[in-house]
PDB file of N, CA and C in Angstrom:
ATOM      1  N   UNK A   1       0.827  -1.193   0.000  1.00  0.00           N
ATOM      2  CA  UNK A   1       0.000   0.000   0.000  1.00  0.00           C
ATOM      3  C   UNK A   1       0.876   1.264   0.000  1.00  0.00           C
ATOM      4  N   UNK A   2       1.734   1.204   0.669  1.00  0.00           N
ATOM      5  CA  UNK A   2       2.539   2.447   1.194  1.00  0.00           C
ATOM      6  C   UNK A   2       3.522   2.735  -0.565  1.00  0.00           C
ATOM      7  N   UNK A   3       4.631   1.282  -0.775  1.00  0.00           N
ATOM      8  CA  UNK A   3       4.808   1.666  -1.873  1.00  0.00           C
ATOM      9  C   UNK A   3       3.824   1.819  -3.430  1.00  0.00           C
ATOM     10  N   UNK A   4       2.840   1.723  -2.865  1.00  0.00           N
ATOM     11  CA  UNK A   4       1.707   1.960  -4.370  1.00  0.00           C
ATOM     12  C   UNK A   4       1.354   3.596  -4.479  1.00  0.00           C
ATOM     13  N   UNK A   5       1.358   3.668  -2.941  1.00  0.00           N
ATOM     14  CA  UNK A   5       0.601   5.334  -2.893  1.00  0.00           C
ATOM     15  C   UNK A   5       2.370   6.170  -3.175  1.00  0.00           C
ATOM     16  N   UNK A   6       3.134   6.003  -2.894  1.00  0.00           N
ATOM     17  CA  UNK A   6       4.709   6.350  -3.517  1.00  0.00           C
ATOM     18  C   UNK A   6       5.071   6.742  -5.063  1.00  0.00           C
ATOM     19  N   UNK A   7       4.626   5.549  -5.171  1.00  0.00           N
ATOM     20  CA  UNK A   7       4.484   5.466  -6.677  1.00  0.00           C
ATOM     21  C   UNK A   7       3.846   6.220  -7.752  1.00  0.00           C
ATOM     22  N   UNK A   8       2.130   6.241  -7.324  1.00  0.00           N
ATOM     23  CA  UNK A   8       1.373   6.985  -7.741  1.00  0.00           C
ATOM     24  C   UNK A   8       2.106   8.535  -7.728  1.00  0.00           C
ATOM     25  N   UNK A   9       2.303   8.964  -6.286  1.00  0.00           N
ATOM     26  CA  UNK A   9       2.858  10.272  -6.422  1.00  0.00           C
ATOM     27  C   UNK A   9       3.897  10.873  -6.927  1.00  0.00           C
ATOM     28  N   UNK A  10       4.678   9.867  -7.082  1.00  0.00           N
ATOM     29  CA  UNK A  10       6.323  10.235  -8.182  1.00  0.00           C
ATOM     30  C   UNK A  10       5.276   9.704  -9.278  1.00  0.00           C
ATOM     31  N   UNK A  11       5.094   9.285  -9.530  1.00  0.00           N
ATOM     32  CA  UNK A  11       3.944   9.793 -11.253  1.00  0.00           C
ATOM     33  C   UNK A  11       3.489  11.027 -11.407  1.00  0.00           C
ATOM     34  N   UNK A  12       2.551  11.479 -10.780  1.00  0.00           N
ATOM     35  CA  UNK A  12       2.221  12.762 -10.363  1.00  0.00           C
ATOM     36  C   UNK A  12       3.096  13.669 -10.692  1.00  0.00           C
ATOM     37  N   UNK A  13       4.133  13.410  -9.891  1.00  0.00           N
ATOM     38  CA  UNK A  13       5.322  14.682  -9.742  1.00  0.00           C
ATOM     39  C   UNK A  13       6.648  14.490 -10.662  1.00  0.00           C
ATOM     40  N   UNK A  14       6.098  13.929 -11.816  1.00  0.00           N
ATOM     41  CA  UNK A  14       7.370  13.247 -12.886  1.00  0.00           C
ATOM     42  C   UNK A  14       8.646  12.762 -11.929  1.00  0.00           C
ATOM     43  N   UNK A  15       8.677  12.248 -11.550  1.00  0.00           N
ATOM     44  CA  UNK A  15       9.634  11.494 -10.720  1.00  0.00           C
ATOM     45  C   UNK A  15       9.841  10.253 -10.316  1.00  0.00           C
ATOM     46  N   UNK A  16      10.832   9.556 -10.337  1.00  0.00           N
ATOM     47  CA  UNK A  16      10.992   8.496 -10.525  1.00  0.00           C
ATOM     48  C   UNK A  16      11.602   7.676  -8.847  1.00  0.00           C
ATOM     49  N   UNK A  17      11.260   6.141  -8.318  1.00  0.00           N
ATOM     50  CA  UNK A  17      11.190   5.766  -7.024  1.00  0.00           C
ATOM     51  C   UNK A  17      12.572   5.917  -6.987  1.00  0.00           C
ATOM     52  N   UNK A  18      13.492   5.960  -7.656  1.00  0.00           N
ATOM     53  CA  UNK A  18      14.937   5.691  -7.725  1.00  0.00           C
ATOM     54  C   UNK A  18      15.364   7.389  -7.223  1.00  0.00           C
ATOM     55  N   UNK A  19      14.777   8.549  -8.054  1.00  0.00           N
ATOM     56  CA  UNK A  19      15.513   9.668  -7.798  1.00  0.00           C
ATOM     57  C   UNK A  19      14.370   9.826  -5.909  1.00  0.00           C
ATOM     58  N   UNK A  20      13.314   9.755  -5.705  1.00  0.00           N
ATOM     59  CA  UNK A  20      13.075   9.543  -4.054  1.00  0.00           C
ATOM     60  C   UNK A  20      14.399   8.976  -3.654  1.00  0.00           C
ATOM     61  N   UNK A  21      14.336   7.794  -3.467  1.00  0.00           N
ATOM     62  CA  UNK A  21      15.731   7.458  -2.913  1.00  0.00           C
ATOM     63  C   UNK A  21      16.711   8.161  -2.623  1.00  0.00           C
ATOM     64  N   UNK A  22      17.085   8.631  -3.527  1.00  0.00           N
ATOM     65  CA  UNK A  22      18.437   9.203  -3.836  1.00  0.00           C
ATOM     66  C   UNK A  22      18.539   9.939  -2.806  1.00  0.00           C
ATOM     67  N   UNK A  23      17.342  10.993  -2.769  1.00  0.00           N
ATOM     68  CA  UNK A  23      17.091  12.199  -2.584  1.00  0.00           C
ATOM     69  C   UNK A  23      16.419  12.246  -0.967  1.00  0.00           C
ATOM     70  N   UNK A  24      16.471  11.138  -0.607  1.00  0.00           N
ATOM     71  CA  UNK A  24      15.944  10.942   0.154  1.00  0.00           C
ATOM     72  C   UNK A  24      16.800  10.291   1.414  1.00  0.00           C
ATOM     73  N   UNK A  25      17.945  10.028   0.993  1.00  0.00           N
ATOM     74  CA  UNK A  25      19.065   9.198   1.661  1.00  0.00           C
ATOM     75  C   UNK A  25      18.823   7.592   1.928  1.00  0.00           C
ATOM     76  N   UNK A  26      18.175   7.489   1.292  1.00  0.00           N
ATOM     77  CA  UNK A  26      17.977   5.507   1.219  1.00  0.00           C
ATOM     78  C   UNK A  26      18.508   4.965   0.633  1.00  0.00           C
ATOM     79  N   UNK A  27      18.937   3.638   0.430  1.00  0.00           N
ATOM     80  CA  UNK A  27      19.588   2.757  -0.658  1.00  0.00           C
ATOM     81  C   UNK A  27      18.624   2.366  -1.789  1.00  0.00           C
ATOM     82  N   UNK A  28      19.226   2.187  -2.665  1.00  0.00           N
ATOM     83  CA  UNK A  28      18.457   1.622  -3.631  1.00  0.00           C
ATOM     84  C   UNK A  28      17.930   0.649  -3.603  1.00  0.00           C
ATOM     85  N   UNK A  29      16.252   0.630  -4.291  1.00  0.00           N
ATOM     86  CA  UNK A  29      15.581  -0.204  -4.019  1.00  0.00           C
ATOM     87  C   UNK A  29      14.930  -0.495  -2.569  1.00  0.00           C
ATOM     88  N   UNK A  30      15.459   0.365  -1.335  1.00  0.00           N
ATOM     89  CA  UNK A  30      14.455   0.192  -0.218  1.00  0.00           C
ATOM     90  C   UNK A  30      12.925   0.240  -0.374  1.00  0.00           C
ATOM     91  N   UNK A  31      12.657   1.517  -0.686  1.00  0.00           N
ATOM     92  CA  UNK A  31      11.056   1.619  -1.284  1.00  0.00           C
ATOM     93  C   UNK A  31      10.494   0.821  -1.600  1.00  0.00           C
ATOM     94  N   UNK A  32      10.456   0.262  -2.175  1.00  0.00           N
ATOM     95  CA  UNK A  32      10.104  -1.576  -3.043  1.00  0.00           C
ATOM     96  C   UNK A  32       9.753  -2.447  -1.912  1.00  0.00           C
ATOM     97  N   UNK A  33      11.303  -2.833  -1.277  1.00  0.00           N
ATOM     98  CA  UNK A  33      10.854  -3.310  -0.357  1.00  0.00           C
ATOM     99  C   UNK A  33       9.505  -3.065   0.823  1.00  0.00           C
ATOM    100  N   UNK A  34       9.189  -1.914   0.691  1.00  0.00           N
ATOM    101  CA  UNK A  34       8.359  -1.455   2.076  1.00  0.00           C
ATOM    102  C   UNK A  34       6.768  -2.153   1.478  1.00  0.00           C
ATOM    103  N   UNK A  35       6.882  -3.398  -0.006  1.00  0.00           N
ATOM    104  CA  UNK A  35       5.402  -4.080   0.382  1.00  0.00           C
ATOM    105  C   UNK A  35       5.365  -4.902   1.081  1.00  0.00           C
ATOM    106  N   UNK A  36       6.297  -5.729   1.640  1.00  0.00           N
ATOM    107  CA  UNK A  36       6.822  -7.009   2.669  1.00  0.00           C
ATOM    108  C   UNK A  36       7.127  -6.324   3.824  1.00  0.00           C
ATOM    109  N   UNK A  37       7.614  -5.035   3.835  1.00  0.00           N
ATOM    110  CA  UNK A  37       8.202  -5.094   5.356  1.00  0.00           C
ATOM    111  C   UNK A  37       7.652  -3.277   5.383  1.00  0.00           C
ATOM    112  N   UNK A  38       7.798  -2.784   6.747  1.00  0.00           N
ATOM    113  CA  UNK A  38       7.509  -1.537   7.361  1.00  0.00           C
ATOM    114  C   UNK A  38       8.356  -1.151   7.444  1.00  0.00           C
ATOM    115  N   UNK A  39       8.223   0.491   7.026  1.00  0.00           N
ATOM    116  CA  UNK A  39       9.668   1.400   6.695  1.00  0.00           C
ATOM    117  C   UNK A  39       9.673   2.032   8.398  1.00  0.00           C
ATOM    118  N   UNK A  40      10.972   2.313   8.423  1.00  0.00           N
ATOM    119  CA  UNK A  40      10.452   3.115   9.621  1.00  0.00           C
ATOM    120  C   UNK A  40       9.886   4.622   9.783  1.00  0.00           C
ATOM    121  N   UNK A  41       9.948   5.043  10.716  1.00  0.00           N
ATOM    122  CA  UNK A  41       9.262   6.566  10.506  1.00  0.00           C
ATOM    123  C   UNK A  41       9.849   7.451   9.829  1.00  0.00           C
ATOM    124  N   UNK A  42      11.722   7.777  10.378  1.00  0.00           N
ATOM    125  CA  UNK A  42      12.054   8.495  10.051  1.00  0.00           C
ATOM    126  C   UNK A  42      12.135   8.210   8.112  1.00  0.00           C
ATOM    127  N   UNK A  43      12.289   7.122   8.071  1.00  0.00           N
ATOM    128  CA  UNK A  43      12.477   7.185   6.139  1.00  0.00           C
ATOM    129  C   UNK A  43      10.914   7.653   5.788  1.00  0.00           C
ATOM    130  N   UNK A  44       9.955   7.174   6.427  1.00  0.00           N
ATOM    131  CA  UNK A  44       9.063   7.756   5.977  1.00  0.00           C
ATOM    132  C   UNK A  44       8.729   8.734   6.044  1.00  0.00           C
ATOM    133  N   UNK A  45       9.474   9.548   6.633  1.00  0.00           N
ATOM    134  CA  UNK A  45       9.066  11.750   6.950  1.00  0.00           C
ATOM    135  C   UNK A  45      10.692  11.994   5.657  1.00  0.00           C
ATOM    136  N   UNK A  46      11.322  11.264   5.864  1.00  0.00           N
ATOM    137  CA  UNK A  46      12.169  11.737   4.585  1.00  0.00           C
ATOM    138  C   UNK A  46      11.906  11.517   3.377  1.00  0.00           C
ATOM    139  N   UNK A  47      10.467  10.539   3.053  1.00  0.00           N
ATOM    140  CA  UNK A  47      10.469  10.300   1.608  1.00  0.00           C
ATOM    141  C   UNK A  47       9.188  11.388   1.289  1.00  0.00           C
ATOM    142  N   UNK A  48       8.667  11.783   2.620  1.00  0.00           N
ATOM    143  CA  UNK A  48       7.333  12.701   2.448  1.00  0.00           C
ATOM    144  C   UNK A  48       7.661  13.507   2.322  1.00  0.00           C
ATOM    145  N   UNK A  49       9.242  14.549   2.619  1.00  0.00           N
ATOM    146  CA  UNK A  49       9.569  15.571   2.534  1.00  0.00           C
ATOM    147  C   UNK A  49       9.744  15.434   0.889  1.00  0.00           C
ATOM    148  N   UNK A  50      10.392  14.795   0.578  1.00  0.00           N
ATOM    149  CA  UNK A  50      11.204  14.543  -0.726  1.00  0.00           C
ATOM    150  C   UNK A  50       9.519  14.573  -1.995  1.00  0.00           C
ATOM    151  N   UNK A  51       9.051  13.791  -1.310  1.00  0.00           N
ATOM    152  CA  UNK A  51       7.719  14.097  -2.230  1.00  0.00           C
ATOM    153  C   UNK A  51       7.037  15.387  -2.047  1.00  0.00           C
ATOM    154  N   UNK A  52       7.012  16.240  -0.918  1.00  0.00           N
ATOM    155  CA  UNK A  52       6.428  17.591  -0.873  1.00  0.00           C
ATOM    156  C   UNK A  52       5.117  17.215  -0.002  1.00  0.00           C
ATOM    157  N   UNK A  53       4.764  15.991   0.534  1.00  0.00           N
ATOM    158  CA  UNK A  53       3.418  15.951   1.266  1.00  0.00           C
ATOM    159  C   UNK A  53       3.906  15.541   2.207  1.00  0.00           C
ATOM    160  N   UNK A  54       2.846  15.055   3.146  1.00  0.00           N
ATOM    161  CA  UNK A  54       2.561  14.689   4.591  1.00  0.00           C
ATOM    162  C   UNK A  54       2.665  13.221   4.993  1.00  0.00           C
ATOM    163  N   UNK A  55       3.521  12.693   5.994  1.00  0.00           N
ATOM    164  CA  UNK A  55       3.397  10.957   5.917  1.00  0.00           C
ATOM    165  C   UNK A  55       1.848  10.577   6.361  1.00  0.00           C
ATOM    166  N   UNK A  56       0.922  11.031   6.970  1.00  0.00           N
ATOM    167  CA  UNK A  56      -0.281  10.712   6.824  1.00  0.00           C
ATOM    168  C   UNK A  56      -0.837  10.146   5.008  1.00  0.00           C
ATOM    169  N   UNK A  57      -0.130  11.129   4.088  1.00  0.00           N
ATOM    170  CA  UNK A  57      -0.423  11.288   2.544  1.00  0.00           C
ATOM    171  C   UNK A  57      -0.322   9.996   1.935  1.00  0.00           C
ATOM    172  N   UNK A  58       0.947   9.530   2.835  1.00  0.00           N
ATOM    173  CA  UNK A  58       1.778   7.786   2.252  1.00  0.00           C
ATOM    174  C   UNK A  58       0.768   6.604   3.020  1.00  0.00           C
ATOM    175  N   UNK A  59       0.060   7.190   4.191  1.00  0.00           N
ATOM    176  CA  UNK A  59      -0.572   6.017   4.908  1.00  0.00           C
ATOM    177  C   UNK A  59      -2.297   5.953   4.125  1.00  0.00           C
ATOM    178  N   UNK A  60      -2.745   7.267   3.853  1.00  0.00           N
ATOM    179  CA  UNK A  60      -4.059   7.031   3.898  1.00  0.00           C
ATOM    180  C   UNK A  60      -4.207   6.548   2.305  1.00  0.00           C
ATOM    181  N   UNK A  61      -5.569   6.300   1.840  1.00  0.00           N
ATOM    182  CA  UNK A  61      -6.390   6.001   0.543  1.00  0.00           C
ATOM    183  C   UNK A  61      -6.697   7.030  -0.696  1.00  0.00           C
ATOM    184  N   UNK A  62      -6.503   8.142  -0.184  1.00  0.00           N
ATOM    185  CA  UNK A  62      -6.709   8.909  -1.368  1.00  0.00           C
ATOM    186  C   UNK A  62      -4.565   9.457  -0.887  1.00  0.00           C
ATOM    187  N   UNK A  63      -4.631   9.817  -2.391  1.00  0.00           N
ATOM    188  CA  UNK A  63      -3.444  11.002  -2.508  1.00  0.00           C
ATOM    189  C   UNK A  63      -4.145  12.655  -2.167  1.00  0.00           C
ATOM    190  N   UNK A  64      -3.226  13.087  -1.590  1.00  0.00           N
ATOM    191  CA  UNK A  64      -3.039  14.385  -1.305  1.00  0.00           C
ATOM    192  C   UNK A  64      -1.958  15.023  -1.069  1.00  0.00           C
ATOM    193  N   UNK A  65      -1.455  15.853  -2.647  1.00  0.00           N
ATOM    194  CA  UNK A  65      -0.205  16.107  -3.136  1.00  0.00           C
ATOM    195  C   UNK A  65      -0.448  18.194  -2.738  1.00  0.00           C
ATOM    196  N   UNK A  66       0.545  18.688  -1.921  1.00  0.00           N
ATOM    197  CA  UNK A  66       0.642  19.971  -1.829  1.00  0.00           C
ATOM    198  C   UNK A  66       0.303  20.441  -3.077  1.00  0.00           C
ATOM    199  N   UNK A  67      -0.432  21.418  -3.438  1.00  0.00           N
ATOM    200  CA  UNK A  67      -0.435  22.159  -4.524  1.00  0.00           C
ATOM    201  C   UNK A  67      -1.819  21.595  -5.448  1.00  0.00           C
ATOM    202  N   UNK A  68      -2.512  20.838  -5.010  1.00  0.00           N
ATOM    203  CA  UNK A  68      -3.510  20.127  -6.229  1.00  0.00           C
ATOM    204  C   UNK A  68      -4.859  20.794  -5.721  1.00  0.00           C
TER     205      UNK A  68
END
């Protein structure tokens, strides 16, 4: 769920899960991982920064991208 709603939003924001990462200070390919396993918080307030929204944004059912 978490990496689907990720996904969706680097679509959104022409961006790709690889440049999150980057940009985000994770290794490659963590993101991915987070459908088997739970990210922890702090990667998850760093990938929400990096996306421009709220980690509530990554947990809930709808997207809600700053600016829409």
């Amino acid at each position: 769920m978490i990496y689907s709603k990720i996904k969706e939003i680097c679509k959104e924001k022409g961006m790709s899960i690889t440049q999150i990462e980057k940009n985000a200070g994770l290794s490659n390919g963590a993101i991915s991982k987070w459908n088997n396993a739970s990210p922890t918080v702090d990667n998850l307030q760093s990938v929400a920064k990096v996306l421009g929204c709220k980690v509530d944004d990554l947990l809930n059912e709808e997207v809600a991208v700053e600016g829409r």
